[in-house]
N, C-alpha and C. Protein backbone atom coordinates (compact mmCIF):
# COMPACT_ATOMS: atom_id res chain seq x y z
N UNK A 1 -1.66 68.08 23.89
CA UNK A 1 -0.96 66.87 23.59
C UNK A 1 -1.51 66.30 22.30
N UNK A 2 -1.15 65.72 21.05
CA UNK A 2 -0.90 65.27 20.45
C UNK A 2 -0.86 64.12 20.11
N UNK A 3 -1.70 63.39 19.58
CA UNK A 3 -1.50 61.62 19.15
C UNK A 3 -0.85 61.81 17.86
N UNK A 4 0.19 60.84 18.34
CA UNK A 4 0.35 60.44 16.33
C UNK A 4 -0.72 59.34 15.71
N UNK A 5 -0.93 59.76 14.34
CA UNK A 5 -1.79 58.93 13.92
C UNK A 5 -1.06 57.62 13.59
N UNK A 6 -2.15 56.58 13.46
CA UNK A 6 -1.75 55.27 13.08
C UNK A 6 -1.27 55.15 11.40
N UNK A 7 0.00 54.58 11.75
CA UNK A 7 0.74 54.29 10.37
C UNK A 7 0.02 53.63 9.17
N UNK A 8 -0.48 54.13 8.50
CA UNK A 8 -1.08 53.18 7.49
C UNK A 8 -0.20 52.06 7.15
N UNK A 9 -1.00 50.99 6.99
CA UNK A 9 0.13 49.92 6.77
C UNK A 9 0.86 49.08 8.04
N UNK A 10 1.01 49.50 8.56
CA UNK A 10 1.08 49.32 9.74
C UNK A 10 1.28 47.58 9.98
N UNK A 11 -0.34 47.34 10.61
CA UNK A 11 -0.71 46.13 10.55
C UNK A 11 -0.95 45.18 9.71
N UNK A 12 -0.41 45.42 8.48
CA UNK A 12 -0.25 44.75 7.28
C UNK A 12 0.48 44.36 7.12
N UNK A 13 2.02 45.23 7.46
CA UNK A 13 3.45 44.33 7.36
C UNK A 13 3.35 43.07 8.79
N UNK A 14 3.04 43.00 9.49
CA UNK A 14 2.53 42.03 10.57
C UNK A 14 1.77 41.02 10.11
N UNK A 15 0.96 41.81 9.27
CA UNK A 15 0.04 40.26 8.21
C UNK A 15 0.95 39.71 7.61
N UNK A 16 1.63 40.76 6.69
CA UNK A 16 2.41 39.99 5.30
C UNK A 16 3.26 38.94 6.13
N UNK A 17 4.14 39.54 6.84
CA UNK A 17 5.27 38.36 7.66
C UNK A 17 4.48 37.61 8.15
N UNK A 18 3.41 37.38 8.59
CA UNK A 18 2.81 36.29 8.92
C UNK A 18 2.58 35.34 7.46
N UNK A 19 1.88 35.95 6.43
CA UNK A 19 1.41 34.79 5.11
C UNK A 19 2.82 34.47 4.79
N UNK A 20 3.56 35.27 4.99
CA UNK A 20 5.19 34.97 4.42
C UNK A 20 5.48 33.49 5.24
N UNK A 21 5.80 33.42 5.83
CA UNK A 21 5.70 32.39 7.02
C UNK A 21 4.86 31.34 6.27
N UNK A 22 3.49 31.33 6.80
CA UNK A 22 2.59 30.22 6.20
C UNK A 22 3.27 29.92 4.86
N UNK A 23 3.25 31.08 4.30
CA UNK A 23 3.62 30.61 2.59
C UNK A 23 5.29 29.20 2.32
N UNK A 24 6.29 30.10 3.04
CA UNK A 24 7.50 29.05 3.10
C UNK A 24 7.04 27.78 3.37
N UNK A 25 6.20 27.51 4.76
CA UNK A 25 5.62 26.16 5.44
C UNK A 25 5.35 25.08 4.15
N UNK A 26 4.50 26.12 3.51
CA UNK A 26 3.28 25.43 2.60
C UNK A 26 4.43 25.09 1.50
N UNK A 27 5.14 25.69 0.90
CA UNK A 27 6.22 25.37 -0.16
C UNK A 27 6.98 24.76 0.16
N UNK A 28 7.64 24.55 1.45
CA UNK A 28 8.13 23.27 1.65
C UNK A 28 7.79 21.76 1.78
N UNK A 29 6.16 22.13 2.35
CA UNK A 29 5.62 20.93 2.23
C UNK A 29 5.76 20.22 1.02
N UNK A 30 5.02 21.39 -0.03
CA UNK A 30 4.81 20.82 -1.29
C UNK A 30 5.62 20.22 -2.08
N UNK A 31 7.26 20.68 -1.28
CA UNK A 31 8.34 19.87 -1.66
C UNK A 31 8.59 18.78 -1.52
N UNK A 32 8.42 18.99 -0.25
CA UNK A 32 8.11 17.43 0.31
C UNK A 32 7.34 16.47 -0.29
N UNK A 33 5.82 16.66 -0.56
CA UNK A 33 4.95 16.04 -1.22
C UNK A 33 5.64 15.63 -2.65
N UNK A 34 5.89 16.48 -3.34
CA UNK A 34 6.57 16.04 -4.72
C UNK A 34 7.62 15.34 -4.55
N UNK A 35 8.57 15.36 -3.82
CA UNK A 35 9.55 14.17 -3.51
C UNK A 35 8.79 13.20 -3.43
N UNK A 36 7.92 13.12 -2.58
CA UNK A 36 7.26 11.60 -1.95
C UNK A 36 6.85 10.98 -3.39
N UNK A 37 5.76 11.49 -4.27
CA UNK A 37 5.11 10.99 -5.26
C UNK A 37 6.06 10.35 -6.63
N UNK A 38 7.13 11.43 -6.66
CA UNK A 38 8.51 10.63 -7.34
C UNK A 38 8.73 9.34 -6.83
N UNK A 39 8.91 9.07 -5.74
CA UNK A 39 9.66 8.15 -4.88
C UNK A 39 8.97 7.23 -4.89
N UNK A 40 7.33 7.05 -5.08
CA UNK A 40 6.40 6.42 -4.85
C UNK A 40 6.00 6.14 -6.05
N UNK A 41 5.79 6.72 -7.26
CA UNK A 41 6.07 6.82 -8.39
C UNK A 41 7.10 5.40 -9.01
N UNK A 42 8.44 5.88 -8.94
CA UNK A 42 9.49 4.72 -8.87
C UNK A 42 9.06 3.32 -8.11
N UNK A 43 8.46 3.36 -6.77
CA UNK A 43 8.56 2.30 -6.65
C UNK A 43 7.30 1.49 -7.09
N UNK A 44 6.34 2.04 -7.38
CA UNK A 44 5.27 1.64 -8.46
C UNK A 44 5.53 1.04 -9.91
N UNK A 45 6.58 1.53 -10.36
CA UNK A 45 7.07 1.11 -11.20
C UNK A 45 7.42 -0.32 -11.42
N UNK A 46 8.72 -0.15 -10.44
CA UNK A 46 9.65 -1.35 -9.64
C UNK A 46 8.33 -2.54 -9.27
N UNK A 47 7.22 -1.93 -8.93
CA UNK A 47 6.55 -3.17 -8.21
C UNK A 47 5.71 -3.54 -9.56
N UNK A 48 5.09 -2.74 -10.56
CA UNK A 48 5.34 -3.74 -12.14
C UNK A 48 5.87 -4.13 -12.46
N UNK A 49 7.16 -3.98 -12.77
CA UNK A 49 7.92 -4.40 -13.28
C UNK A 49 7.90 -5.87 -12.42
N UNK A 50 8.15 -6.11 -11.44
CA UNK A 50 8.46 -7.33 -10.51
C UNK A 50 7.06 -8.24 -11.18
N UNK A 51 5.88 -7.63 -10.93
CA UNK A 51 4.56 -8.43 -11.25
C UNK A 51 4.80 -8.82 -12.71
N UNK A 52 5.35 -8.16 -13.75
CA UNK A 52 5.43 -8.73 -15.36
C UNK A 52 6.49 -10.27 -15.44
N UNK A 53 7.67 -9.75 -14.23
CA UNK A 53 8.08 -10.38 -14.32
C UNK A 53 7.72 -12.20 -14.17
N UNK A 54 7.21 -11.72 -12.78
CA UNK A 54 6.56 -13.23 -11.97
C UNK A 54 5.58 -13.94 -12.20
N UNK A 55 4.77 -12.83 -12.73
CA UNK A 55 3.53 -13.19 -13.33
C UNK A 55 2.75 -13.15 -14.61
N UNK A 56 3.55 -12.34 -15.68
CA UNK A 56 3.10 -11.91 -16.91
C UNK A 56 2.35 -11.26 -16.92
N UNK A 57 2.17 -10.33 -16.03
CA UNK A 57 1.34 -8.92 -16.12
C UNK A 57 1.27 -8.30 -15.08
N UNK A 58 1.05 -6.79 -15.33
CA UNK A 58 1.21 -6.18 -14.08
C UNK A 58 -0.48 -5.32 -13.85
N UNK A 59 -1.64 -6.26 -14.73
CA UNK A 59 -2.38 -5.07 -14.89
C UNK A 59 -3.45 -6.19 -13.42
N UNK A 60 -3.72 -4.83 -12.53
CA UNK A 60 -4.19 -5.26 -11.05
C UNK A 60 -5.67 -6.31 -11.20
N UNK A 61 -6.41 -5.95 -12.41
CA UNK A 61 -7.71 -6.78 -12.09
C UNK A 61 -7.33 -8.24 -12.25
N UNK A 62 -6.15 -8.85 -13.58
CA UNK A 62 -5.25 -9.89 -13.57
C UNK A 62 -5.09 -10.22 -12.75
N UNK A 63 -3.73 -9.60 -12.15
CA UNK A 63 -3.37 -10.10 -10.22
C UNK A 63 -4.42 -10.86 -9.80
N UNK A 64 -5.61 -9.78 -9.67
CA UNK A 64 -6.45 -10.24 -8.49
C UNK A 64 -7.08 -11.88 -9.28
N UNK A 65 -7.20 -12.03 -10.16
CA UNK A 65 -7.74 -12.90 -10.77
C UNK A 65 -7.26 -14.00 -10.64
N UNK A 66 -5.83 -14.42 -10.75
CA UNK A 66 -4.51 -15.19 -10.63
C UNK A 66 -4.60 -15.57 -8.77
N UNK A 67 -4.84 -14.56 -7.99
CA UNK A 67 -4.63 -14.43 -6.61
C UNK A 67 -5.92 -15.34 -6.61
N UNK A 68 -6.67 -15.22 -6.81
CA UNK A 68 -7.99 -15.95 -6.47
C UNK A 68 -8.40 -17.44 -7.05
N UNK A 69 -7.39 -17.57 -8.33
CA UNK A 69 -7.32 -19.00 -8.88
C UNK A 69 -6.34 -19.51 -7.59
N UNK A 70 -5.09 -19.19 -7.67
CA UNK A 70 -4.24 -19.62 -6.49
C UNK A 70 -5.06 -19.68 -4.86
N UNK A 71 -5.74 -19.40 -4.79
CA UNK A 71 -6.48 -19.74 -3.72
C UNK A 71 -7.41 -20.53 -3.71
N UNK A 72 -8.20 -20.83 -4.55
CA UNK A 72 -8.93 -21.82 -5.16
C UNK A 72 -7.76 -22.97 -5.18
N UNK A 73 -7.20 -23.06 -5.71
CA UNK A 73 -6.23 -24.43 -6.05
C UNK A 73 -5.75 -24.99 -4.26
N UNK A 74 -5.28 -23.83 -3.83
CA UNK A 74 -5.09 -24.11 -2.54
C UNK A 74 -5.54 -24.89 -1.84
N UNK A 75 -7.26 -24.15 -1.69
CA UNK A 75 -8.20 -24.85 -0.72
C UNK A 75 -8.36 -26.19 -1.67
N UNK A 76 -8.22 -26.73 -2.56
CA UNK A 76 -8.74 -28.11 -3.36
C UNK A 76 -7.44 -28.81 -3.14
N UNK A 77 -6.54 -28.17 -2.94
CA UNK A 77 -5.39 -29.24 -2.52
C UNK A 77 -4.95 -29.90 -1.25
N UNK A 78 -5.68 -28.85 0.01
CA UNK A 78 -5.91 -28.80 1.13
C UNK A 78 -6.63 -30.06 1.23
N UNK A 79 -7.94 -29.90 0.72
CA UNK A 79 -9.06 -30.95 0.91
C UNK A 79 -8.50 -32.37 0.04
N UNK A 80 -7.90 -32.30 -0.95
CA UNK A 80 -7.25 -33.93 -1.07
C UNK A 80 -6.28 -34.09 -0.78
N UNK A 81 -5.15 -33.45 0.48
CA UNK A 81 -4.63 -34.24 1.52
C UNK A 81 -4.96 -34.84 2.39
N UNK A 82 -6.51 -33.74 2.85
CA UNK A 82 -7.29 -34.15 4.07
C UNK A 82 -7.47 -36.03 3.61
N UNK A 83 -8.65 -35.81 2.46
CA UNK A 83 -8.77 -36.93 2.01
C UNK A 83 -7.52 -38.01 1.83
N UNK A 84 -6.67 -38.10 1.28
CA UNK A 84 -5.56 -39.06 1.72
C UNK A 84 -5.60 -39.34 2.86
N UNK A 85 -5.10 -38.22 3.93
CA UNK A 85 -4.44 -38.70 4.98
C UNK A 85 -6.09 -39.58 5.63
N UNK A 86 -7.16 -39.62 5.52
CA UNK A 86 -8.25 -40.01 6.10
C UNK A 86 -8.07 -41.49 5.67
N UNK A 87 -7.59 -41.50 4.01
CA UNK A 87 -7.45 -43.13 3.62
C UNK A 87 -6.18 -43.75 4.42
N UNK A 88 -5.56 -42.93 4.81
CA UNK A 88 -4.32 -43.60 5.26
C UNK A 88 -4.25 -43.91 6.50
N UNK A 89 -5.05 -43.02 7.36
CA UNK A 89 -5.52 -43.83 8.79
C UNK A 89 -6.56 -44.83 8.89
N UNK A 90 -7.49 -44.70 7.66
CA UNK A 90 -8.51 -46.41 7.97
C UNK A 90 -7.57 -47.06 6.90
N UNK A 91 -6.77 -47.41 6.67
CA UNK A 91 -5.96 -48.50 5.71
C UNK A 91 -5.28 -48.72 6.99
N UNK A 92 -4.58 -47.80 8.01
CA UNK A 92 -3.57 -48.27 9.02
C UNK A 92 -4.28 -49.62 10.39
N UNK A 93 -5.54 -48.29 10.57
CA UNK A 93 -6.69 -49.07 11.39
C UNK A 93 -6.97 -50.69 11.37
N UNK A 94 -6.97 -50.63 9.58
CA UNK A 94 -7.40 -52.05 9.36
C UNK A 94 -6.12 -52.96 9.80
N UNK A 95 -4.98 -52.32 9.13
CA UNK A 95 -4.19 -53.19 9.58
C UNK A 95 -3.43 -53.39 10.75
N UNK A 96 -4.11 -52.80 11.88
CA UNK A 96 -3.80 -52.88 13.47
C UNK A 96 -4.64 -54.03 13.99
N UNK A 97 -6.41 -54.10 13.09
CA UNK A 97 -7.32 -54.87 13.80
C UNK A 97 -7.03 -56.49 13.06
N UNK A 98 -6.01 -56.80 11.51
CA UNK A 98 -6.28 -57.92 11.36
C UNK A 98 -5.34 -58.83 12.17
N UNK A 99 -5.79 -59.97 12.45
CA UNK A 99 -5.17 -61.03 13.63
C UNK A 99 -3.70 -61.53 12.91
């Protein structure tokens, strides 16, 4: 009896269709990925453009700079309502207690 020998190659076309496989996966991803970064891209854009508009610049250490004056102003405007409204209840006070 007789063996046939093993096909050279053989188990290689079993590899290849396998990397073949992985390979499509991976190239579609990468399609994917490059869509996304376009898309993301654009709206990076769009979201300078909006910041030049609103704010006269779109460059981020600015922003943050502007963001942090506006918060500053905030809390100081906060604290002289507080202050009002504090004059405005002992001005009321007084004039509940005079006869």
């Amino acid at each position: 009896m007789t063996t046939s020998p093993k096909r050279p190659g053989g188990d290689s076309l079993g590899r290849l269709e396998e990397m073949r496989a992985a390979y499509e996966r991976l190239r579609a991803e990468r399609i994917r990925a490059e869509g996304e970064v376009e898309r993301l891209g654009r709206e990076l854009d769009q979201a300078r453009a909006r910041a030049r508009e609103a704010f006269g610049t779109d460059d981020e250490a600015e922003l943050q700079r502007l963001i942090e004056a506006a918060m500053s102003e905030n809390a100081k405007r906060v604290e002289d309502f507080e202050a009002i409204l504090g004059e405005v209840e002992t001005r009321l006070r007084q004039l509940g207690s005079e006869p």
